[in-house]
Protein backbone atom coordinates (compact mmCIF):
# COMPACT_ATOMS: atom_id res chain seq x y z
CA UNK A 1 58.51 85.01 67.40
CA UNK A 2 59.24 82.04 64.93
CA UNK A 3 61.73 84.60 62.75
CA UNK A 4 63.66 85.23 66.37
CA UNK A 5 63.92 81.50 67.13
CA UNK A 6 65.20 80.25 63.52
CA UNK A 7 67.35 83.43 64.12
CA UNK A 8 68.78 82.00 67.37
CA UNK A 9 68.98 78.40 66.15
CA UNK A 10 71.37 79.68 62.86
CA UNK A 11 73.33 81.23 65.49
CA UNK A 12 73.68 78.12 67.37
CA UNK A 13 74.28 76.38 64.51
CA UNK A 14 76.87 78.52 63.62
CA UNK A 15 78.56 78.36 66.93
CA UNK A 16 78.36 74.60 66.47
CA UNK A 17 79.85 74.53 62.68
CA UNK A 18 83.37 76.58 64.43
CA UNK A 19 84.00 73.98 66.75
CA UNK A 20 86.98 72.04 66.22
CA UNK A 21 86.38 68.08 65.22
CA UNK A 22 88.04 67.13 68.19
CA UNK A 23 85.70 68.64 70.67
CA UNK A 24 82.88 66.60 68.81
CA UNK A 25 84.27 63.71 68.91
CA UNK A 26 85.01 63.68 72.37
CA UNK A 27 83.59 60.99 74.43
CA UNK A 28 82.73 61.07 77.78
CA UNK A 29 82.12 64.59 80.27
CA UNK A 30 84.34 67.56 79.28
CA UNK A 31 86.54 68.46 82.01
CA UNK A 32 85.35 72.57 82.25
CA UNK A 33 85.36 75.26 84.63
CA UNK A 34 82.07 77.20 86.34
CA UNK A 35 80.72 80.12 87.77
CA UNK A 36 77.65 81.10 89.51
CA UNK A 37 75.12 83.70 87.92
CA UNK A 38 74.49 86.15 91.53
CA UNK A 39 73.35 89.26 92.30
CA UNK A 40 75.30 92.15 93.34
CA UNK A 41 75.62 96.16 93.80
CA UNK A 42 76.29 98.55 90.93
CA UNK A 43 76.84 102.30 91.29
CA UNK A 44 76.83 104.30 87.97
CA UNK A 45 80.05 106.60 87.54
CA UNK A 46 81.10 108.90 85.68
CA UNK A 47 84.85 109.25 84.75
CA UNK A 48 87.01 112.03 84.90
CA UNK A 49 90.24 112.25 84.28
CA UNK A 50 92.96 113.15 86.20
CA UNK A 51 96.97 112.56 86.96
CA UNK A 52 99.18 111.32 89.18
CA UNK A 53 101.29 113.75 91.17
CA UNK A 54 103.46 112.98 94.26
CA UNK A 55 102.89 114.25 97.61
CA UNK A 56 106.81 114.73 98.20
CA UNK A 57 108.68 116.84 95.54
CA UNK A 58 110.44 120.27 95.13
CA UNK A 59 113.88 121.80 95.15
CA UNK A 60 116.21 120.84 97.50
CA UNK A 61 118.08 124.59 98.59
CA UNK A 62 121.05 125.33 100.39
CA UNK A 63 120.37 126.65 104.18
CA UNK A 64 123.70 128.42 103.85
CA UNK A 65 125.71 130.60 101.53
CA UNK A 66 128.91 129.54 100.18
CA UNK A 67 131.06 128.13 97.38
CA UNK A 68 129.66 124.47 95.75
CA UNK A 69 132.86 122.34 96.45
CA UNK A 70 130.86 119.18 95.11
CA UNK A 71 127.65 118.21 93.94
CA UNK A 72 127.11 113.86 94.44
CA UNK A 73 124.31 113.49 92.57
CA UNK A 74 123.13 113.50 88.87
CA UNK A 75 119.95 113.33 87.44
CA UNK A 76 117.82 110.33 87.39
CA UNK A 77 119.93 109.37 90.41
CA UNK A 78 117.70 107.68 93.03
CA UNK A 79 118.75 108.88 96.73
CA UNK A 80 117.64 107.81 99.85
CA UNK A 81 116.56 110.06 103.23
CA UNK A 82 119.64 111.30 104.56
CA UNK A 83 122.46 110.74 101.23
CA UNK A 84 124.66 113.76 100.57
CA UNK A 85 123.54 115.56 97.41
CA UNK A 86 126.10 118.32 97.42
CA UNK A 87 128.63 119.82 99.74
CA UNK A 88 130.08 123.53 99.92
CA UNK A 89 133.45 124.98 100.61
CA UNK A 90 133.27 124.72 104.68
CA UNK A 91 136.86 126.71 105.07
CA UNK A 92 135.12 129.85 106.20
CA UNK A 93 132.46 128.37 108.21
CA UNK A 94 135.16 126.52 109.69
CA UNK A 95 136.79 130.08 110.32
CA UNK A 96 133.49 131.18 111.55
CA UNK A 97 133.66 128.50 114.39
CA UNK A 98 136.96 128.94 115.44
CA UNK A 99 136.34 132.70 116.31
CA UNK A 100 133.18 132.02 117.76
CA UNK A 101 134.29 129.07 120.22
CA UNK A 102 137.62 131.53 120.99
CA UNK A 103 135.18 134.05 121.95
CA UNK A 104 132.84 131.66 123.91
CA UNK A 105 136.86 130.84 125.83
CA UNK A 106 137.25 134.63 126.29
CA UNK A 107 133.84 134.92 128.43
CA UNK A 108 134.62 132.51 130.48
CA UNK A 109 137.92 133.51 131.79
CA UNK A 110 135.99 136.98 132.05
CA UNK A 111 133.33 135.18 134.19
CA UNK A 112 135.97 133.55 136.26
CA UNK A 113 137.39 136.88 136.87
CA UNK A 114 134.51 138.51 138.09
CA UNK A 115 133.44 135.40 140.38
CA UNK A 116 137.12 135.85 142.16
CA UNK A 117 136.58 139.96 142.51
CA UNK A 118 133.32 139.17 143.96
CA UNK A 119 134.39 136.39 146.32
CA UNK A 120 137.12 139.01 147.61
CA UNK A 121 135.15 141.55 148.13
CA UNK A 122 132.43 139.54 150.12
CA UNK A 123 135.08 138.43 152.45
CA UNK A 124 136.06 141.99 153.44
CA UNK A 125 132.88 142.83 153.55
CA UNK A 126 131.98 140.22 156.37
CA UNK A 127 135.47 140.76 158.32
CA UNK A 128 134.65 144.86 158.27
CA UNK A 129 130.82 143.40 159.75
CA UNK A 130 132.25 141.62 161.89
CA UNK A 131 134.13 144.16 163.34
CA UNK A 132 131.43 146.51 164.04
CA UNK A 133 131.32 146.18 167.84
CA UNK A 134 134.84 147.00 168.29
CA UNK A 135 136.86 150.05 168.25
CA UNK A 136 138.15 148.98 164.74
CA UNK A 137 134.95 148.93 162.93
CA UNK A 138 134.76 152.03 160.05
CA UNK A 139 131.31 152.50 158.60
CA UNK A 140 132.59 154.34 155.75
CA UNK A 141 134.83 151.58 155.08
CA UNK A 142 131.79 149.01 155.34
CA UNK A 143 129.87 151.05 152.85
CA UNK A 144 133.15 150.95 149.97
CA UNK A 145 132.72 147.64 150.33
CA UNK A 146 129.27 146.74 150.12
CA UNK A 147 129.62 149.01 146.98
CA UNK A 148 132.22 146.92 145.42
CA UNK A 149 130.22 144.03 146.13
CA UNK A 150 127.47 145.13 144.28
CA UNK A 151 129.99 146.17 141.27
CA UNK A 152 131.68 142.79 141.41
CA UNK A 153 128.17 141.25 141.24
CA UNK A 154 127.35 143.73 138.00
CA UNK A 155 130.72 142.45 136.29
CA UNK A 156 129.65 138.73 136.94
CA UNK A 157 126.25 139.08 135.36
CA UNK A 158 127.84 140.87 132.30
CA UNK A 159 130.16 138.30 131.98
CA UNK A 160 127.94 135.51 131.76
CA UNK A 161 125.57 137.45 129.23
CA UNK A 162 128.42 137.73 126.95
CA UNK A 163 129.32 134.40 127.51
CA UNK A 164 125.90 133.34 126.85
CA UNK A 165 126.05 135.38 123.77
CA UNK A 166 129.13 133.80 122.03
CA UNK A 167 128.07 130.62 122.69
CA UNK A 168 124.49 131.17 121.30
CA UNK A 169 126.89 132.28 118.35
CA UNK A 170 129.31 129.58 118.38
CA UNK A 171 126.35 127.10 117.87
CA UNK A 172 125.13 129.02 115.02
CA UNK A 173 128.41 128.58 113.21
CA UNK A 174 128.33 125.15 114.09
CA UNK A 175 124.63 124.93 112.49
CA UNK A 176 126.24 126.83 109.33
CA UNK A 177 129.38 123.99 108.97
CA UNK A 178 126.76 121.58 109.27
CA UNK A 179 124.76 122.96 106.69
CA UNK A 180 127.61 122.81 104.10
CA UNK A 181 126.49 119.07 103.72
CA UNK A 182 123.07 119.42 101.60
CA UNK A 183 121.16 116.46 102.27
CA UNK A 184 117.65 114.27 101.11
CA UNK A 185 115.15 115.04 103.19
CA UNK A 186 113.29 112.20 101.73
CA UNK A 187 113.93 109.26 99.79
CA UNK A 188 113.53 110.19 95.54
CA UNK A 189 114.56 110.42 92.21
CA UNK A 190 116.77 113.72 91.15
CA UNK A 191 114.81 115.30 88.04
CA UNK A 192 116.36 118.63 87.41
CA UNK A 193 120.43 119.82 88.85
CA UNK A 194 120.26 123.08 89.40
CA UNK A 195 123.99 124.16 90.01
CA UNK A 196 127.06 122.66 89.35
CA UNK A 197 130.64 122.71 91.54
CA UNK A 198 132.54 125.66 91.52
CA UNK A 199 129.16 127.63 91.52
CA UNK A 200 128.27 130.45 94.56
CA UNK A 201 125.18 129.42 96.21
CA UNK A 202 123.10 131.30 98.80
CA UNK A 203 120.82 130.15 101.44
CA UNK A 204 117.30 129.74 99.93
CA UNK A 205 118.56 128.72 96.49
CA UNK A 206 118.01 125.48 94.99
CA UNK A 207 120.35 123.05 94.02
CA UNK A 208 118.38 119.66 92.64
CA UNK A 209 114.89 118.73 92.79
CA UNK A 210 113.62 116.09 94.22
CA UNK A 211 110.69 113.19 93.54
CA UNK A 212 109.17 110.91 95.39
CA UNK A 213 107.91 108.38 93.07
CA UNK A 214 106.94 105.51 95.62
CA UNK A 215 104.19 108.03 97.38
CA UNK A 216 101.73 108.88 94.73
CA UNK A 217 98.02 109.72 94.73
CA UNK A 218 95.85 110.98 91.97
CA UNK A 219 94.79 114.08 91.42
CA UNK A 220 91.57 115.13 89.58
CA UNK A 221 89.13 118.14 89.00
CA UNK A 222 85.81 117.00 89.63
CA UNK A 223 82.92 118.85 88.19
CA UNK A 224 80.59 120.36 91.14
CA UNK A 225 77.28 118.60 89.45
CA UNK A 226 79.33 115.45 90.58
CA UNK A 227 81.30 116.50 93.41
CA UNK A 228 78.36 115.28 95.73
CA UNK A 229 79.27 111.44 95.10
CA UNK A 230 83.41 112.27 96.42
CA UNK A 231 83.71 112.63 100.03
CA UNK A 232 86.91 111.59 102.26
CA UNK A 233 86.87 108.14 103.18
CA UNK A 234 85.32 106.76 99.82
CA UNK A 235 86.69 103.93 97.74
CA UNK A 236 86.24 104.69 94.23
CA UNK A 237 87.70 102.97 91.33
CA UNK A 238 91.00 104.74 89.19
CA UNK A 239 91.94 103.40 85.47
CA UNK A 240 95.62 103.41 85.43
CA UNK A 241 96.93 103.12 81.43
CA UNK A 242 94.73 100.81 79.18
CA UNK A 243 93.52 98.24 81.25
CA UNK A 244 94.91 98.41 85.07
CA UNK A 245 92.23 99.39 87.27
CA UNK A 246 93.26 99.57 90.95
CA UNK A 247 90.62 101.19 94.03
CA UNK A 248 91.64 104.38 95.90
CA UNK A 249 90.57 106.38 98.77
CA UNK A 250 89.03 109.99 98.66
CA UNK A 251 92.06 111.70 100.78
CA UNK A 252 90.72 115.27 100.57
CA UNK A 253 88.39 117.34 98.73
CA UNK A 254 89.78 121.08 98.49
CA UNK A 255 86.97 122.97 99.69
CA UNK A 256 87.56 125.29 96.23
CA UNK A 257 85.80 125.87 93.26
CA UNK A 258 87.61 126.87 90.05
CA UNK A 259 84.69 129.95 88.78
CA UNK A 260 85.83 129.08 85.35
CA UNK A 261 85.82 125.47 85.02
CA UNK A 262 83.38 124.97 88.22
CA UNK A 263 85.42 121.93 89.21
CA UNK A 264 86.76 121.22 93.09
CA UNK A 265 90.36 119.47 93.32
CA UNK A 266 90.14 116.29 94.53
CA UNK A 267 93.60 114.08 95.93
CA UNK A 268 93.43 110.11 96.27
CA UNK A 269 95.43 107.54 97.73
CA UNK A 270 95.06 104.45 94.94
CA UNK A 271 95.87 101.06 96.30
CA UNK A 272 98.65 99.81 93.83
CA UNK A 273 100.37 96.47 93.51
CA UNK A 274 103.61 95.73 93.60
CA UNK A 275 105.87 96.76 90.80
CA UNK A 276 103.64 98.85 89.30
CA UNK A 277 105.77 101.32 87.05
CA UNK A 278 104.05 104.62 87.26
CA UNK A 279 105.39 107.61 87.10
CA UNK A 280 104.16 111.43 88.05
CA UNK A 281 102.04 113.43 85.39
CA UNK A 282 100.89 109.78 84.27
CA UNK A 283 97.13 110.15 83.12
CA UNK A 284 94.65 108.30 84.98
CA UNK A 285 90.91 107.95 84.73
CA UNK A 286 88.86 108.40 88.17
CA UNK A 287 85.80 106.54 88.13
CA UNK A 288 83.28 109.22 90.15
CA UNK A 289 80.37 107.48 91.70
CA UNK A 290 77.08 109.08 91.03
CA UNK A 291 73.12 107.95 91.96
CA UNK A 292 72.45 105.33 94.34
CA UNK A 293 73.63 101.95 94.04
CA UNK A 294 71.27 99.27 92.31
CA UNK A 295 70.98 95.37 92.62
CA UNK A 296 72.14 93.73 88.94
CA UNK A 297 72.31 90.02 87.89
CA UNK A 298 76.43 89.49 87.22
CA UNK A 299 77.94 86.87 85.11
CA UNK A 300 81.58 86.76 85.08
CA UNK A 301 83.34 88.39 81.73
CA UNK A 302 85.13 84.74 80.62
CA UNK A 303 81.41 82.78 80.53
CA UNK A 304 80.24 85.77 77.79
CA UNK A 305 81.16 84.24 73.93
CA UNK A 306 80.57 86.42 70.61
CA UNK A 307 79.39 84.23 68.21
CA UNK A 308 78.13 86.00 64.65
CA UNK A 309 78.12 89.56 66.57
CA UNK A 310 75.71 88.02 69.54
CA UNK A 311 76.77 87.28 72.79
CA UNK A 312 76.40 83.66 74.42
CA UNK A 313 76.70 82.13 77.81
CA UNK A 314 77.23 78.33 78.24
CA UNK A 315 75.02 76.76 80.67
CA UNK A 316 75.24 74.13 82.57
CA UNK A 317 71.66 72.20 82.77
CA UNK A 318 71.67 68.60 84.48
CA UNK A 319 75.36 67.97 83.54
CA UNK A 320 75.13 69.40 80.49
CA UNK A 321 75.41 72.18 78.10
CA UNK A 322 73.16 74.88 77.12
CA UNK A 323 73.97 77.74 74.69
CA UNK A 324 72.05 80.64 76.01
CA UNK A 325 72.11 84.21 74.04
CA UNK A 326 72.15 87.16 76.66
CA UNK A 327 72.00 91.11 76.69
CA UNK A 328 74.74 92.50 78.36
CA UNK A 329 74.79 95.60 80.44
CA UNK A 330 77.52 97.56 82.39
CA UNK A 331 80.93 95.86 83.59
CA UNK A 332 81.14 95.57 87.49
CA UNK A 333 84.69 94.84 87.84
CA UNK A 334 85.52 91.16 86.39
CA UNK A 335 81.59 90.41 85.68
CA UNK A 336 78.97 91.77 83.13
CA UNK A 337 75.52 93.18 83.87
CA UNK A 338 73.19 90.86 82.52
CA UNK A 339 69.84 92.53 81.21
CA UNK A 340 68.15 89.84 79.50
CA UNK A 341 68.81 85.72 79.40
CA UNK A 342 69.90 84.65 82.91
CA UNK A 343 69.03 84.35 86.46
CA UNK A 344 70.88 84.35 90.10
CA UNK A 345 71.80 80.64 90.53
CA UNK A 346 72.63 79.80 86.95
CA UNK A 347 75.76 77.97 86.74
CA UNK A 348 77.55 78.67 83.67
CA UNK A 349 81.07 77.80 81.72
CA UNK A 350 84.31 79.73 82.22
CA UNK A 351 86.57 77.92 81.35
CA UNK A 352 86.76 75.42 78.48
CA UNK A 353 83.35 76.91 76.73
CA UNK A 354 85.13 78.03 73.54
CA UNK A 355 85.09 74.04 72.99
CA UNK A 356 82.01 73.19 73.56
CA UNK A 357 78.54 71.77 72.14
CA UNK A 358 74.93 72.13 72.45
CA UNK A 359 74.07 69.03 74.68
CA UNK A 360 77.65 68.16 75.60
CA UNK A 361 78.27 66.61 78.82
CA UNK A 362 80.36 68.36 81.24
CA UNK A 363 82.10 68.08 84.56
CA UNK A 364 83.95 70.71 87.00
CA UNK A 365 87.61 70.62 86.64
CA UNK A 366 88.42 68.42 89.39
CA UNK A 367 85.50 67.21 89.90
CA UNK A 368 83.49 63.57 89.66
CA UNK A 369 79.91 64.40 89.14
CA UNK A 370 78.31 66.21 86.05
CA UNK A 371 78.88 69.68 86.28
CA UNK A 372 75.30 71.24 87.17
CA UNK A 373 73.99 68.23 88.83
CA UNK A 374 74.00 69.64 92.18
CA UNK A 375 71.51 73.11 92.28
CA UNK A 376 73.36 75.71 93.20
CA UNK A 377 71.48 78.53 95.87
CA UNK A 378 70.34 81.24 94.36
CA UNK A 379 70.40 85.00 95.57
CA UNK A 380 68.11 84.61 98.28
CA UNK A 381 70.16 81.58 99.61
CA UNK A 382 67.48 79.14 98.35
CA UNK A 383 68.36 76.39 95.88
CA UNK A 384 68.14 77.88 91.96
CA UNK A 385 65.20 77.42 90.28
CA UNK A 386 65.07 74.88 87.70
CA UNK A 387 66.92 75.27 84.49
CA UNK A 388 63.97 74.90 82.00
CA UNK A 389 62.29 77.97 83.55
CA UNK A 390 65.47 80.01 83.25
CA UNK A 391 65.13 78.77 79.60
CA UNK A 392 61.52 79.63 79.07
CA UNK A 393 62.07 82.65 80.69
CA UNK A 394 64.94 83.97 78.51
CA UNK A 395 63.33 82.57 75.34
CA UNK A 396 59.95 84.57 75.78
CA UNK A 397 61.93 87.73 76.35
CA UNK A 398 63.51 86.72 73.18
């Protein structure tokens, strides 16, 4: 016990040595900023790594055959939903239309034709009925005509099939010109031209693929001895290049299991900020919850100091300062775990420690009164206990 406190005061003293003149000669309460020691939920992970892919991308194909008379776009060209990306030769779609609306102009005369025959034959029809109580009336003659009525009415319903026909065909050729303008279905970046102008393209083929970079998600194989802690709905956290951490939501879990790597493909939506640069195929780390979350005293990351390879927190006792050594556990977002050396309630130095002495009086940035001099509640909402058992307590499990 007396080897582990000289330890801890050469420590201090060392901490003390490093600090610059003007800091000890500074009269009056440091101007510093503070944070509360609380308690807070930690759920172990496990990370696996995955990549980002986007939910819109593929070739782009022409839905008709023909000549390329243009293509509009290059790649690395950024289009919108809608933009022209190539257009074809349209002269014998064109053709195509012309027939077909001649054709659809054909029927209809045909179908005004037959209307007229029928009309004329229903009116002899009715003057040959109405004759039937006189002298003049011929029932052979009635029955010619009720015949030709029923031809005329044959010739009319032809007519307007075909009519019906050549339209339903005109409109198809219409669809076709139409077509001959290849266009965006979505808003992306161009990353591979498939065919250039002058080439023959038929429907099906591709002629540029397209990315959507601005609708990402993540996309990671989970091991099935972990899979249990991923279902839909779930915020977990996602390590985007060295340091960017951003949450995203379980989107789906593919309910299949590669037999050789016994993983399950999971997809999630991460919650990015603005002007982030990513890009598809980028790495990224998914942070996989696993257990049940535990209670664990937090101190935020700026109040932890390395001094001679052992990590300090800056107290604040009564207004002043306190140099506290501390075992430090897992990160939980912008705060440590603390394992040994602090309590909920603690108020400690974030800002302004690195200048700092043993004893030093301090005040909150902003502030009138000595920092510390008001107790701060602890996790239970009652006010902190006092600092000297926080010390006692941190020096015995010293």
């Amino acid at each position: 016990m007396f080897n582990q406190t000289r330890i801890i005061a050469s420590i201090l003293g060392m901490a003390i040595t490093a600090l610059p003149i003007a800091a000890l000669a500074q009269g009056g309460p440091a101007p510093v900023g503070i944070d509360i020691v609380k308690t807070e939920p930690l759920t172990q992970t496990s990370p696996v790594i995955g990549r980002l892919v986007s939910r819109k991308f593929g070739p782009i194909a022409a839905r008709t055959s023909g000549p390329v008379e243009e293509v509009l776009v290059g790649v690395g060209d950024r289009i919108k939903e809608g933009d022209i990306i190539a257009r074809l030769d349209v002269r014998r779609q064109q053709a195509e239309v012309d027939l077909r609306k001649s054709e659809v102009a054909e029927y209809q005369g045909r179908i005004a034709m037959a209307n007229a025959s029928l009309r004329k034959a229903q009116q002899e029809m009715q003057r040959m009925e109405n004759l039937r109580s006189s002298a003049a009336f011929q029932k052979g003659r009635l029955e010619d005509l009720e015949q030709t009525v029923a031809e005329a009415r044959g010739s009319l319903a032809v007519a307007r099939a075909e009519a019906t026909s050549a339209k339903a065909s005109a409109d198809q050729a219409e669809i076709e010109l139409n077509d001959s303008d290849i266009r965006a279905p979505f808003d992306g970046v161009v990353t591979i031209k498939h065919v250039e102008s002058g080439a023959w393209v038929n429907a099906g083929q591709p002629v540029v693929t397209l990315l959507s970079d601005h609708d990402l998600e993540i996309e990671a194989a989970v091991p099935s001895r972990i899979i249990s802690g991923v279902k839909t709905g779930v915020v977990v956290k996602v390590r985007l290049g060295e340091t960017e951490l951003y949450d995203a939501v379980i989107r789906a879990v593919i309910p299949e299991e590669n037999p050789l790597t016994r993983t399950r493909i999971v997809r999630a939506i991460p919650d990015l900020t603005a002007g982030a640069t990513l890009a598809a195929g980028q790495s990224a780390i998914m942070m996989v919850p696993i257990g049940e979350p535990r209670d664990v005293v937090t101190v935020h990351k700026d109040a932890v100091l390395n001094r001679g390879g052992t990590n300090l927190v800056v107290l604040v006792v009564d207004g002043k300062t306190e140099f506290r050594p501390v075992q430090i556990g897992d990160a939980v977002g912008s705060r440590f775990e603390i394992l040994n050396g602090l309590i909920p309630g603690d108020v400690t130095v974030v800002r302004g420690n690195e200048r700092l002495r043993p004893g030093q009086a301090v005040v909150p940035a902003g502030k009138g009164k000595p920092a510390g001099s008001m107790k701060s509640p602890d996790a239970d909402g009652k006010p902190a206990a006092a600092k000297t058992d926080s010390k006692q307590k941190a020096q015995g499990e010293s």
